[in-house]
C-alpha atoms as a PDB file:
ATOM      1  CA  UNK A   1      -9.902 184.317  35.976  1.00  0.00           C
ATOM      2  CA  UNK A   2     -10.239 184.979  39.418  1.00  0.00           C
ATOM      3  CA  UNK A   3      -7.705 183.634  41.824  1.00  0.00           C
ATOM      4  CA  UNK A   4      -9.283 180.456  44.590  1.00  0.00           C
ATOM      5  CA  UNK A   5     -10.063 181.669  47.774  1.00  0.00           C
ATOM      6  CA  UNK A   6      -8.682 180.187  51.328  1.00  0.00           C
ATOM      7  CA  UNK A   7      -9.908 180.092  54.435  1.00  0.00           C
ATOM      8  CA  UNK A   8      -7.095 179.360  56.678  1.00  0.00           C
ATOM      9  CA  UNK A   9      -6.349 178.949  60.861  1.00  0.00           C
ATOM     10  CA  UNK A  10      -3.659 179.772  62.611  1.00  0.00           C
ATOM     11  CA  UNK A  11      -2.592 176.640  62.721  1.00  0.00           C
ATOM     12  CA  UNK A  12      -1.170 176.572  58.849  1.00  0.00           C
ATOM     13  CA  UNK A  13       1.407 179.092  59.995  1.00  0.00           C
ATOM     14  CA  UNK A  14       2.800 177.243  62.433  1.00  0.00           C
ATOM     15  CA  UNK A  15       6.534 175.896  61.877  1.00  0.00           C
ATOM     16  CA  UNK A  16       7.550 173.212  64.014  1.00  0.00           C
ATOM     17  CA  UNK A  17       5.936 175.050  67.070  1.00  0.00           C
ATOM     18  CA  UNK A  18       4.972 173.008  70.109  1.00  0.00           C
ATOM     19  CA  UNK A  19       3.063 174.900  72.718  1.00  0.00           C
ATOM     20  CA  UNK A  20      -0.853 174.185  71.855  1.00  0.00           C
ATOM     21  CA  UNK A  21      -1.835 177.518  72.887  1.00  0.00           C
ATOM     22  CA  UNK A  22       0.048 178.674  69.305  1.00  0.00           C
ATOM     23  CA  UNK A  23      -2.929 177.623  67.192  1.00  0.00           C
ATOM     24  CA  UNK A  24      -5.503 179.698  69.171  1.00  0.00           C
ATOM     25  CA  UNK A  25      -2.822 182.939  70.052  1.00  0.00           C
ATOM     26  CA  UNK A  26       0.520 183.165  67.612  1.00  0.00           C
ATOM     27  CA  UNK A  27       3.042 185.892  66.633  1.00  0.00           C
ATOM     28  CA  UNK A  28       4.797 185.051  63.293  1.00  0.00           C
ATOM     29  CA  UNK A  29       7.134 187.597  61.024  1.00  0.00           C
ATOM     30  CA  UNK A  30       6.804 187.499  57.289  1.00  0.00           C
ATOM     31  CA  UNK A  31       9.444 188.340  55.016  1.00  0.00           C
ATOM     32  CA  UNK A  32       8.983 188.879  51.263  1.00  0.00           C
ATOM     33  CA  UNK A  33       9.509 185.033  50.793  1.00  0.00           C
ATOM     34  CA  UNK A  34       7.484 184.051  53.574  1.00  0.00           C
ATOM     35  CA  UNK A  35       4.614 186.321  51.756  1.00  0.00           C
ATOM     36  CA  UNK A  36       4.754 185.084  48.891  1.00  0.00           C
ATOM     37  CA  UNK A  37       4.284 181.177  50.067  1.00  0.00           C
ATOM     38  CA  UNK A  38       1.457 181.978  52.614  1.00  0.00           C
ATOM     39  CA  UNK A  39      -0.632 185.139  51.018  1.00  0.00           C
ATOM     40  CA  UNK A  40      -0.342 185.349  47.895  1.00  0.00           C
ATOM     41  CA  UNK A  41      -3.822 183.766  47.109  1.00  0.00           C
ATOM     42  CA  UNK A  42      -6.895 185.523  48.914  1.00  0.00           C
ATOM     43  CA  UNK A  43      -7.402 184.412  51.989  1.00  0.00           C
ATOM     44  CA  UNK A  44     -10.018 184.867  54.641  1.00  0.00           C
ATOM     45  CA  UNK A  45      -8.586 184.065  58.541  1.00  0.00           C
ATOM     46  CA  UNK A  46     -10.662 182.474  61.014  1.00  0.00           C
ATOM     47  CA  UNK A  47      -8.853 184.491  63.248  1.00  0.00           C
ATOM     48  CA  UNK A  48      -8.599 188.347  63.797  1.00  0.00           C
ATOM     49  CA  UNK A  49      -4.872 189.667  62.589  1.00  0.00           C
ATOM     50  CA  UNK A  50      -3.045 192.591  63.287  1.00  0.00           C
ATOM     51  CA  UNK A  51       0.168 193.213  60.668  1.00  0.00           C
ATOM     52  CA  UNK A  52       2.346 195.578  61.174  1.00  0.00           C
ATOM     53  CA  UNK A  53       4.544 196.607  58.232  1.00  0.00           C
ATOM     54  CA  UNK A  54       8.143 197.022  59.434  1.00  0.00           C
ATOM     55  CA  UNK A  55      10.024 197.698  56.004  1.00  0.00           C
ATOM     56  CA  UNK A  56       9.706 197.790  52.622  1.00  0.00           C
ATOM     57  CA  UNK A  57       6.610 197.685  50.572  1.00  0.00           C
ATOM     58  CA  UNK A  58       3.714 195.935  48.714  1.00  0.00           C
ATOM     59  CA  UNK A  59       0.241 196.208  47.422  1.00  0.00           C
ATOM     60  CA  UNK A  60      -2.021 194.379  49.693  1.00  0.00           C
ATOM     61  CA  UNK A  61      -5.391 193.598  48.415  1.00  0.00           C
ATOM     62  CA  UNK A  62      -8.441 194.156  51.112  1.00  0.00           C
ATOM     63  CA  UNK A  63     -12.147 192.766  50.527  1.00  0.00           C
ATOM     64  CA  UNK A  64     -11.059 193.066  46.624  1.00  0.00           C
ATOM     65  CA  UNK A  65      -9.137 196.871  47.135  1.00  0.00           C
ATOM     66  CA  UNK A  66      -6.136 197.842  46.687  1.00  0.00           C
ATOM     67  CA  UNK A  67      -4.020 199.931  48.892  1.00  0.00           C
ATOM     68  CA  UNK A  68      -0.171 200.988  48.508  1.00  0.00           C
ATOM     69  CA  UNK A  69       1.246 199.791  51.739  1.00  0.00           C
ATOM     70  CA  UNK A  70       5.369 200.720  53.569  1.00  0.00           C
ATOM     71  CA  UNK A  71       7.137 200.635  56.469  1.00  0.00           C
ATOM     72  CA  UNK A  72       4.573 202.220  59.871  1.00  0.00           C
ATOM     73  CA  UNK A  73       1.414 200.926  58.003  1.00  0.00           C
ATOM     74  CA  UNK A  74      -0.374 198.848  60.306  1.00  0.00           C
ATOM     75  CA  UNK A  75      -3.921 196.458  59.229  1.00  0.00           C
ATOM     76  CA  UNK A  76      -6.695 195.288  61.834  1.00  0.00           C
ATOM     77  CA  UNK A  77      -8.866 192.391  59.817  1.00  0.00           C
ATOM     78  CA  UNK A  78     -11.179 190.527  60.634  1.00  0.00           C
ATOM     79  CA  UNK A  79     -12.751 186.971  60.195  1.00  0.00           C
ATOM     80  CA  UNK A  80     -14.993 188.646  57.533  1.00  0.00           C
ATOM     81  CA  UNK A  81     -11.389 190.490  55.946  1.00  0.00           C
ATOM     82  CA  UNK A  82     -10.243 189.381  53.099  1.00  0.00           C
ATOM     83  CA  UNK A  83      -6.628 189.488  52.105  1.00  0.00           C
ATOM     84  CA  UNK A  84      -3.557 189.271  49.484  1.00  0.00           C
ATOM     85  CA  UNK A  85      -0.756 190.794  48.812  1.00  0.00           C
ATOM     86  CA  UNK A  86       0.881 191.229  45.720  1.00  0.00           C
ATOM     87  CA  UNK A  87       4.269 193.025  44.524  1.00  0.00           C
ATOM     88  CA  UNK A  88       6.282 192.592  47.649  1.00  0.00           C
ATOM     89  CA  UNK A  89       9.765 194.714  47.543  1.00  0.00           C
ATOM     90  CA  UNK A  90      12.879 192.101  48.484  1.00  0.00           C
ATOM     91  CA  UNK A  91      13.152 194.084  51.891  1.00  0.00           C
ATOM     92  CA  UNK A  92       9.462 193.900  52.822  1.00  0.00           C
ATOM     93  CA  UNK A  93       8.956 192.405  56.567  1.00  0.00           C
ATOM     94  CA  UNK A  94       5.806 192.513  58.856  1.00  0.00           C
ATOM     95  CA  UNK A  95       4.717 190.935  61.948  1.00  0.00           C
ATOM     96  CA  UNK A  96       1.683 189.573  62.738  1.00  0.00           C
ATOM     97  CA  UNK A  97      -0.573 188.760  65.198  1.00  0.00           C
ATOM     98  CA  UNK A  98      -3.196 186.244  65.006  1.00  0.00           C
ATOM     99  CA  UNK A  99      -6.454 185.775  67.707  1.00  0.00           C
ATOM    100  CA  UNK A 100      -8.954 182.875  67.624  1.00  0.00           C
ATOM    101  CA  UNK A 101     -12.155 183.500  68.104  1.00  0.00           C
ATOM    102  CA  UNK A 102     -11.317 180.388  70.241  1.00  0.00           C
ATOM    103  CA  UNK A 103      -9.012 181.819  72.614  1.00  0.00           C
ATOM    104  CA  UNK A 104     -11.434 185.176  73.214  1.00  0.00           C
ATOM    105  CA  UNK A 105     -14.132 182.962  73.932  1.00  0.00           C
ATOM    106  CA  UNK A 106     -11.689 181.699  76.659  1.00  0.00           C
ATOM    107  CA  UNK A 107     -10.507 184.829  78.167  1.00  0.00           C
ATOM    108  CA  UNK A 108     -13.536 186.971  78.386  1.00  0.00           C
ATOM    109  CA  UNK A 109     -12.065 189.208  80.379  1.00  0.00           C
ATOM    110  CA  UNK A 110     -10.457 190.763  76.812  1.00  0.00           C
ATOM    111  CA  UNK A 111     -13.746 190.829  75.262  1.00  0.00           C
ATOM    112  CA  UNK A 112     -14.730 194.114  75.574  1.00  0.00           C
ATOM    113  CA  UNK A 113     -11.342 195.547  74.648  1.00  0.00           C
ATOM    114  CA  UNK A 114     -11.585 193.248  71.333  1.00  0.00           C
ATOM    115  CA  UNK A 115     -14.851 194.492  70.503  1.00  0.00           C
ATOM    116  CA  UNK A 116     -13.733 197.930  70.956  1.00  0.00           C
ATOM    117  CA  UNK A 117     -10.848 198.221  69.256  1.00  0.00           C
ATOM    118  CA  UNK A 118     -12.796 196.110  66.084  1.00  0.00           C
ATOM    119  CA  UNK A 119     -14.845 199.258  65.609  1.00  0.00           C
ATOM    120  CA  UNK A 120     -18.048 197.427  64.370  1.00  0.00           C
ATOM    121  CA  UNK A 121     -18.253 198.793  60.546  1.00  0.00           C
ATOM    122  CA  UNK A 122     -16.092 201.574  60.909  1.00  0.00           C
ATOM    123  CA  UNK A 123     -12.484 198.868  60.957  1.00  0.00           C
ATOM    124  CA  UNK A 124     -14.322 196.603  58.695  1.00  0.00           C
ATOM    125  CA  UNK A 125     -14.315 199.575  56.349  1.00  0.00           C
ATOM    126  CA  UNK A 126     -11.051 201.347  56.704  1.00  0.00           C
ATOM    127  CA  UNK A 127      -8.851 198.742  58.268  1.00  0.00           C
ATOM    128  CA  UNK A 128      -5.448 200.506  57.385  1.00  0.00           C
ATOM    129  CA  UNK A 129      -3.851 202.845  59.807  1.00  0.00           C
ATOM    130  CA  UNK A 130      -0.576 204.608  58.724  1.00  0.00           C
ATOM    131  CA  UNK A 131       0.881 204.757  62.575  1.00  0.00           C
ATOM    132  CA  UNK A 132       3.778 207.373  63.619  1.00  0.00           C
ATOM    133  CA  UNK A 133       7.226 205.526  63.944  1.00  0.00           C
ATOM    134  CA  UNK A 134       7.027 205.196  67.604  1.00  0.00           C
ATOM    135  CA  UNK A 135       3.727 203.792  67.827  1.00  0.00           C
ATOM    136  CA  UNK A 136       4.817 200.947  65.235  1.00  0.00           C
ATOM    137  CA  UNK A 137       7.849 200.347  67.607  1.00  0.00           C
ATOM    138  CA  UNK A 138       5.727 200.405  71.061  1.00  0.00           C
ATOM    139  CA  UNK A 139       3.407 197.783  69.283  1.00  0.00           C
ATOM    140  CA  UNK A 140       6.104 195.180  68.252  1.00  0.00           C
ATOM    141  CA  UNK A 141       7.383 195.563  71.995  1.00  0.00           C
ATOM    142  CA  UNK A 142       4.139 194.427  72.934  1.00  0.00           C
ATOM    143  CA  UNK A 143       3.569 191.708  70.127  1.00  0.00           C
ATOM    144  CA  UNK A 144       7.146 190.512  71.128  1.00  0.00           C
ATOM    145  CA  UNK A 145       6.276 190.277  74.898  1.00  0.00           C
ATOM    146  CA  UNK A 146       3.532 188.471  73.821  1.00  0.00           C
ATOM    147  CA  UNK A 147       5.274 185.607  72.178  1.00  0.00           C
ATOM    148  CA  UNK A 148       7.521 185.218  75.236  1.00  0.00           C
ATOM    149  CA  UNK A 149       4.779 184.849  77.234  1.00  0.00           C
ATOM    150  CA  UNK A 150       3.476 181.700  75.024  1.00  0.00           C
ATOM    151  CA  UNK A 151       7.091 180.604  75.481  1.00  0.00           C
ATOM    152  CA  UNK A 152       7.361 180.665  79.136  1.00  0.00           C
ATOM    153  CA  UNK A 153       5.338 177.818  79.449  1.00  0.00           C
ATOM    154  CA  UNK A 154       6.267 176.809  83.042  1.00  0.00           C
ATOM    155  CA  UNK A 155       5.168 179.716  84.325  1.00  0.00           C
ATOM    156  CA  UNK A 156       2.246 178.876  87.110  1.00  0.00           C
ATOM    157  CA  UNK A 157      -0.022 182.030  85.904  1.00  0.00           C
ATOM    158  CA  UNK A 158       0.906 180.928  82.013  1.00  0.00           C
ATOM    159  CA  UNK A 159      -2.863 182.436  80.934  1.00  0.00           C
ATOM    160  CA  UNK A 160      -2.924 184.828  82.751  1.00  0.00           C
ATOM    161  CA  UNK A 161       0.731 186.538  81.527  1.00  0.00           C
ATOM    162  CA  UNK A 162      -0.240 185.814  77.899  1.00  0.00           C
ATOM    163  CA  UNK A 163      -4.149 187.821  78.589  1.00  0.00           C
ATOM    164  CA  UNK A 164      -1.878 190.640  80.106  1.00  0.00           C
ATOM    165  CA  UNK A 165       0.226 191.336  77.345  1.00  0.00           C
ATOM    166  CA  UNK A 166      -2.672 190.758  74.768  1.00  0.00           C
ATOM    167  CA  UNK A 167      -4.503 193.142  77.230  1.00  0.00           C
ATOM    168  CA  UNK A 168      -1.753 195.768  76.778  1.00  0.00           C
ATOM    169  CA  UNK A 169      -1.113 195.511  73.261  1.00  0.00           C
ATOM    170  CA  UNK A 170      -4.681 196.121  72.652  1.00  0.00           C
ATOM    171  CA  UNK A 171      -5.040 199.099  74.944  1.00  0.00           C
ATOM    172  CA  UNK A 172      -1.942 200.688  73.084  1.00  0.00           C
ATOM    173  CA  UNK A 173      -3.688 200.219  69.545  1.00  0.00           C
ATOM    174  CA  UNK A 174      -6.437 201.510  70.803  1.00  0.00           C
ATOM    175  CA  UNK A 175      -5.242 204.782  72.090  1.00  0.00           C
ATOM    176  CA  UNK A 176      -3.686 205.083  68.721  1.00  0.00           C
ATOM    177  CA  UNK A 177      -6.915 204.803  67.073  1.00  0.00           C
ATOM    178  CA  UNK A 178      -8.524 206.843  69.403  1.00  0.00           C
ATOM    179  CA  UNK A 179      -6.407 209.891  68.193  1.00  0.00           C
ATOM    180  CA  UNK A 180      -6.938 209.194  64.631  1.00  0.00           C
ATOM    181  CA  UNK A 181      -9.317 211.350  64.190  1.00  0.00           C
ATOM    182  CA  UNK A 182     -10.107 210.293  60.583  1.00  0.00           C
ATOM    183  CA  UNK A 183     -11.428 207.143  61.378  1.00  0.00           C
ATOM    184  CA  UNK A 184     -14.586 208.731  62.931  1.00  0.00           C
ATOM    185  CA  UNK A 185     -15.831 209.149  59.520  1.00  0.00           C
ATOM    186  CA  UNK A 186     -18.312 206.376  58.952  1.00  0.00           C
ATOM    187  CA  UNK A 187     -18.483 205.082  55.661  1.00  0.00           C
ATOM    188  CA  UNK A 188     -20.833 202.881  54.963  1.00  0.00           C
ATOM    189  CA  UNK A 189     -20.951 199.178  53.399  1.00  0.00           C
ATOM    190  CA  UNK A 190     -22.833 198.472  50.545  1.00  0.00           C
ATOM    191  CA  UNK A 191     -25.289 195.924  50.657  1.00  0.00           C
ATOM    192  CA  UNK A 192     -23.608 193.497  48.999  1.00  0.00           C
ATOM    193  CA  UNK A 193     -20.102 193.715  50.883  1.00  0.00           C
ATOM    194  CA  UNK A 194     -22.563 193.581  54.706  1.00  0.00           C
ATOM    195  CA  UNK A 195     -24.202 190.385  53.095  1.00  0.00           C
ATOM    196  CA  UNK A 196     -20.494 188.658  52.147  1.00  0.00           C
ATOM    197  CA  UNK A 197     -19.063 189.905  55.413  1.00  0.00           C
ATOM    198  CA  UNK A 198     -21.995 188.482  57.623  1.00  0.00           C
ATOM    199  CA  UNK A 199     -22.114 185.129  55.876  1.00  0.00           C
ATOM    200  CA  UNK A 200     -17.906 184.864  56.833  1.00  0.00           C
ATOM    201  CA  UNK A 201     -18.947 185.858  60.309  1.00  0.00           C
ATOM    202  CA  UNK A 202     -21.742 183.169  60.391  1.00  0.00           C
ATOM    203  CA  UNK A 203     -19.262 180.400  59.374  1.00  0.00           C
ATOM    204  CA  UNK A 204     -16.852 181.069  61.759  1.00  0.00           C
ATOM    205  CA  UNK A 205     -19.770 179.885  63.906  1.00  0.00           C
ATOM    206  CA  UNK A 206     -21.542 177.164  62.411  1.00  0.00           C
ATOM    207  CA  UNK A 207     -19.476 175.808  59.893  1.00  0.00           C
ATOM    208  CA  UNK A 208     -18.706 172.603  62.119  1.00  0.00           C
ATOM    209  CA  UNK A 209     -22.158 171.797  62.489  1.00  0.00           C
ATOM    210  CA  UNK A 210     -24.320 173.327  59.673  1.00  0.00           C
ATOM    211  CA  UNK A 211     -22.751 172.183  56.225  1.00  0.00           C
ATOM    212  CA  UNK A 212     -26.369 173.502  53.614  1.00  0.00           C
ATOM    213  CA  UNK A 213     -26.055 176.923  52.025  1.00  0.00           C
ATOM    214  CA  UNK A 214     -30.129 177.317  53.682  1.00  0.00           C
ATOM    215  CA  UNK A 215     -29.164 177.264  56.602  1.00  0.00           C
ATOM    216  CA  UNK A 216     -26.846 180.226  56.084  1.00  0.00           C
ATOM    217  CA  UNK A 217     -29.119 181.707  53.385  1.00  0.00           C
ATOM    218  CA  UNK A 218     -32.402 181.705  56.553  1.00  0.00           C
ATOM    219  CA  UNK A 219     -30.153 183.290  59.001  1.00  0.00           C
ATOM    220  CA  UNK A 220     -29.232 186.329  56.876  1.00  0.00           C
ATOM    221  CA  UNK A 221     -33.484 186.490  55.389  1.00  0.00           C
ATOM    222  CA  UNK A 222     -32.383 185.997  52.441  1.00  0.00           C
ATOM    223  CA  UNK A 223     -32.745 182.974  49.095  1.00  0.00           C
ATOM    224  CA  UNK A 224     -30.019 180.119  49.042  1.00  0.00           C
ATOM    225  CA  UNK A 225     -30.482 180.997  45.216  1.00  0.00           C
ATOM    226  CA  UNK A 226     -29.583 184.874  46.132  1.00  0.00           C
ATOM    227  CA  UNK A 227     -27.035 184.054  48.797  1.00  0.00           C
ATOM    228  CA  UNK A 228     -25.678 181.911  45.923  1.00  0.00           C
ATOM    229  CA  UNK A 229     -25.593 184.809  42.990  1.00  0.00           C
ATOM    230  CA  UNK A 230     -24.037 187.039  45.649  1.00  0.00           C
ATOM    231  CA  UNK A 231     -21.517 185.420  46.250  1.00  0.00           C
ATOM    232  CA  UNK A 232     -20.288 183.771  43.096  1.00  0.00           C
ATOM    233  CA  UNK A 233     -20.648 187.303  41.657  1.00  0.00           C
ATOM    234  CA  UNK A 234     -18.028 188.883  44.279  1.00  0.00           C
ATOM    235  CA  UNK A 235     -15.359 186.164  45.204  1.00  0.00           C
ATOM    236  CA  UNK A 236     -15.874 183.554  42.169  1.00  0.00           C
ATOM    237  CA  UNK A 237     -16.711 181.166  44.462  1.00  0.00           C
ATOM    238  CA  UNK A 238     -19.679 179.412  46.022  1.00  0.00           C
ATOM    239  CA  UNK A 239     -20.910 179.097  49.218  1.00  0.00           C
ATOM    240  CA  UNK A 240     -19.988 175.331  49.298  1.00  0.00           C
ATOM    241  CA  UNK A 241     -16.532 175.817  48.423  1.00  0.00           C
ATOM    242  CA  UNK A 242     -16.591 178.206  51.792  1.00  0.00           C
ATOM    243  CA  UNK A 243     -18.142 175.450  53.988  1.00  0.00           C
ATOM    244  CA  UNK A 244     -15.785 172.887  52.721  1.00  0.00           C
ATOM    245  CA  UNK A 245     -12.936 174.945  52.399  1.00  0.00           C
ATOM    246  CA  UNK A 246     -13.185 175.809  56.689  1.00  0.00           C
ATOM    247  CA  UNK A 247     -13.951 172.263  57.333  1.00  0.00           C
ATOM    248  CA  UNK A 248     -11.208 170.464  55.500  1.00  0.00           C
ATOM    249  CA  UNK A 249      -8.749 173.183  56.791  1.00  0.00           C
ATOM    250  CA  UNK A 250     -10.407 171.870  60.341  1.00  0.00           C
ATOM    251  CA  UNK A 251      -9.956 168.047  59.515  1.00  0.00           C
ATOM    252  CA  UNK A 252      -6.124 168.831  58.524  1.00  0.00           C
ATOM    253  CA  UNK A 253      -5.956 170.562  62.114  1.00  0.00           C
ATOM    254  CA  UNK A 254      -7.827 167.734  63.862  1.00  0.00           C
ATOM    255  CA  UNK A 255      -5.958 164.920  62.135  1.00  0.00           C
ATOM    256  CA  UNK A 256      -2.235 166.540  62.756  1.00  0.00           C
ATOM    257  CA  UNK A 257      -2.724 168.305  66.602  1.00  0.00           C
ATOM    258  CA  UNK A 258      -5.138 166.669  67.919  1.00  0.00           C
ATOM    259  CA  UNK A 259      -5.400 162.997  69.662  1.00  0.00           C
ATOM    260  CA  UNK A 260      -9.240 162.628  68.798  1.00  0.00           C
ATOM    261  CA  UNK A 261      -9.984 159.508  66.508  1.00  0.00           C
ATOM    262  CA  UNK A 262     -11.073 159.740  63.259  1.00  0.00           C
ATOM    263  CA  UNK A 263     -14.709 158.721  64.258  1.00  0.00           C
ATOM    264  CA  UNK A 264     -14.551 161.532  66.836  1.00  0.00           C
ATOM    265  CA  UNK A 265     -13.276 163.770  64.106  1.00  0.00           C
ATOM    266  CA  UNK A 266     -16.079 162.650  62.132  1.00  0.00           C
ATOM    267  CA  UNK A 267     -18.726 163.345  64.970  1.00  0.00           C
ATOM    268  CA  UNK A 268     -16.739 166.966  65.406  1.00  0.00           C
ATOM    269  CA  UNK A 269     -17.442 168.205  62.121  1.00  0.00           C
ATOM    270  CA  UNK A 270     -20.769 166.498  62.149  1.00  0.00           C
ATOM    271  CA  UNK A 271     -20.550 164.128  59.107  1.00  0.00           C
ATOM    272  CA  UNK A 272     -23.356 161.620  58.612  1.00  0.00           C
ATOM    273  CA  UNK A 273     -20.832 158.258  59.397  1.00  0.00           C
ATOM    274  CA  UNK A 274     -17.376 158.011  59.226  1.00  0.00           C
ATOM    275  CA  UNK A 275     -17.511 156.743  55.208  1.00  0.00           C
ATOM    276  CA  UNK A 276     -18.881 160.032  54.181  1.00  0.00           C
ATOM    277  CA  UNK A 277     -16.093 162.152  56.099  1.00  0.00           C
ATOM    278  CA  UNK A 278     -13.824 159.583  54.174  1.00  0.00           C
ATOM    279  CA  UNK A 279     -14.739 160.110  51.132  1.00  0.00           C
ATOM    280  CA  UNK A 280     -14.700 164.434  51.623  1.00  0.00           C
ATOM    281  CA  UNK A 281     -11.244 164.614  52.641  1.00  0.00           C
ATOM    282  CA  UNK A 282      -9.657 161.870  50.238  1.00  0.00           C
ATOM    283  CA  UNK A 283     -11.299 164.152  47.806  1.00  0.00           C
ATOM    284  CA  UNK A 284      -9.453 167.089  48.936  1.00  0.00           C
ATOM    285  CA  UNK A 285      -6.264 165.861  50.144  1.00  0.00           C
ATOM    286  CA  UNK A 286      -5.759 162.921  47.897  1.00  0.00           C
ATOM    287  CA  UNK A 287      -5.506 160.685  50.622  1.00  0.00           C
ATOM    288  CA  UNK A 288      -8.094 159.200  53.090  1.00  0.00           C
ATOM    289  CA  UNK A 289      -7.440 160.660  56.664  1.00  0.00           C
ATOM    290  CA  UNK A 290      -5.631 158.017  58.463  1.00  0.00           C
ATOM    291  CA  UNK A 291      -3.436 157.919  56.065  1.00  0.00           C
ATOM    292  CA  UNK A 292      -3.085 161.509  56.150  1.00  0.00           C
ATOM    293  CA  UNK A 293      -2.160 161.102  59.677  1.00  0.00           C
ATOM    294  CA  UNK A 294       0.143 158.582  59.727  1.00  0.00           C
ATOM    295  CA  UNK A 295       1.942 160.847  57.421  1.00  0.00           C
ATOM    296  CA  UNK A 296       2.258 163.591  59.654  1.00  0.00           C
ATOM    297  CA  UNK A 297       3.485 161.224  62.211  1.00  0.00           C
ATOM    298  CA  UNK A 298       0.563 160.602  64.261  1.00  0.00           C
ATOM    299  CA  UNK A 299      -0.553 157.012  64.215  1.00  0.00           C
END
């Protein structure tokens, strides 16, 4: 039986954390424990992630392979990426770094280092770097400068300090990649694997607003009934249980951060009326969603 499937934000690995800018930009460190509660289960991001393995080791499971992984490995995933670890050593620590799509959009002055340091296929492919001691160390300087940046929050260029660090950190991992000179071999995807990793790519997108597997099915030319098959056959799931999955993890986010009403939640996510939006997330969370928020303390 194969194991569900997540799709989660940064905002599910936040702890108590108060500056806003944390569910578009975060740094968080994972110890064995911490693995264990948050990736166990597969789990796509809507988010790009950089880990870097500090100590100990694990098998980590990438688009359904598996790869031995220690102390100096370092991953680059993507939305499309999809991740789990499994057999975590008691001393196994990494630290991560998690990107919204959101907060690139904002500073598009990083967009062309994030698109060149994604590597188009080539990092979808081969997303695991093994990375010499020192570069592992240079690159948790620059994560850590990074999340004291997003904690200096009086600062009167606050942006600005956070895109600078992000700017160096990515410059750095790029000039490692640049002189691994394996990863100019090109493997390529199979068919399959580019169909699954454009349709996660797609949602990130449209999720919000387009909710019918023909919708996704038309922008990729090929059957809902195909799109279907394809995807059932490779994850277990459907493409429904995608869709919801990204908006309910969205209505969780909306009903605990933000200050929107639920009607204006319901208009967000583009639900019919407010019943139907309802009846979704009682469905999911057992509760309806002012209730929900009340719980989290936001009446």
């Amino acid at each position: 039986m194969k194991r569900p499937i997540h799709i989660k934000s940064i905002s599910d690995f936040l702890q108590g954390d108060k500056e806003p800018i944390r569910r578009k930009i975060n740094c968080v460190e994972f110890d064995a424990e911490g693995i264990r509660k948050h990736l166990f289960s597969p789990v796509f991001f809507n988010a790009t992630i950089c880990i870097l393995v500090l100590s100990g080791t694990a098998q980590a499971n990438i688009n359904h392979q598996s790869h031995s992984v220690s102390a100096n490995t370092t991953f680059v995933l993507s939305a499309s990426h999809l991740l789990f670890f499994e057999n975590c050593s008691p001393d196994f620590r990494c630290l991560c770094l998690f990107v919204s799509k959101e907060f690139m959009k904002e500073m598009d002055s990083t967009d062309m280092i994030y698109r060149r340091i994604r590597y188009g296929v080539r990092l979808y492919n081969a997303p695991i770097l093994v990375m010499a001691p020192e570069d592992i160390s240079l690159l948790s300087t620059r994560i850590s400068a990074i999340d004291r940046a997003i904690v200096n929050t009086a600062h009167r260029h606050y942006k600005d300090v956070i895109l600078n660090t992000l700017f160096a950190f990515y410059l750095d991992l790029s000039d490692v990649i640049d002189r691994k000179s394996e990863w100019y071999d090109d493997p390529s995807l199979t068919r399959h694997e580019s169909i699954i990793k454009a349709l996660i790519e797609l949602l990130i997108e449209n999720y919000r607003k387009e909710h019918k597997v023909d919708f996704y099915a038309s922008q990729l030319n090929i059957s809902a009934h195909y799109l279907t098959l394809i995807v059932k056959r490779i994850t277990g799931q459907s493409v429904c249980d995608f869709i919801f999955e990204m908006l309910y993890s969205d209505a969780r986010n909306l009903l605990t951060y933000s200050k929107l009403s639920i009607q204006e939640i319901t208009a967000t996510l583009c639900f019919s009326d407010q019943s139907s939006f309802g009846k979704f997330f009682k469905r999911r969370a057992g509760v309806s969603p002012a209730d929900y928020r009340k719980n989290k303390g936001m009446d």
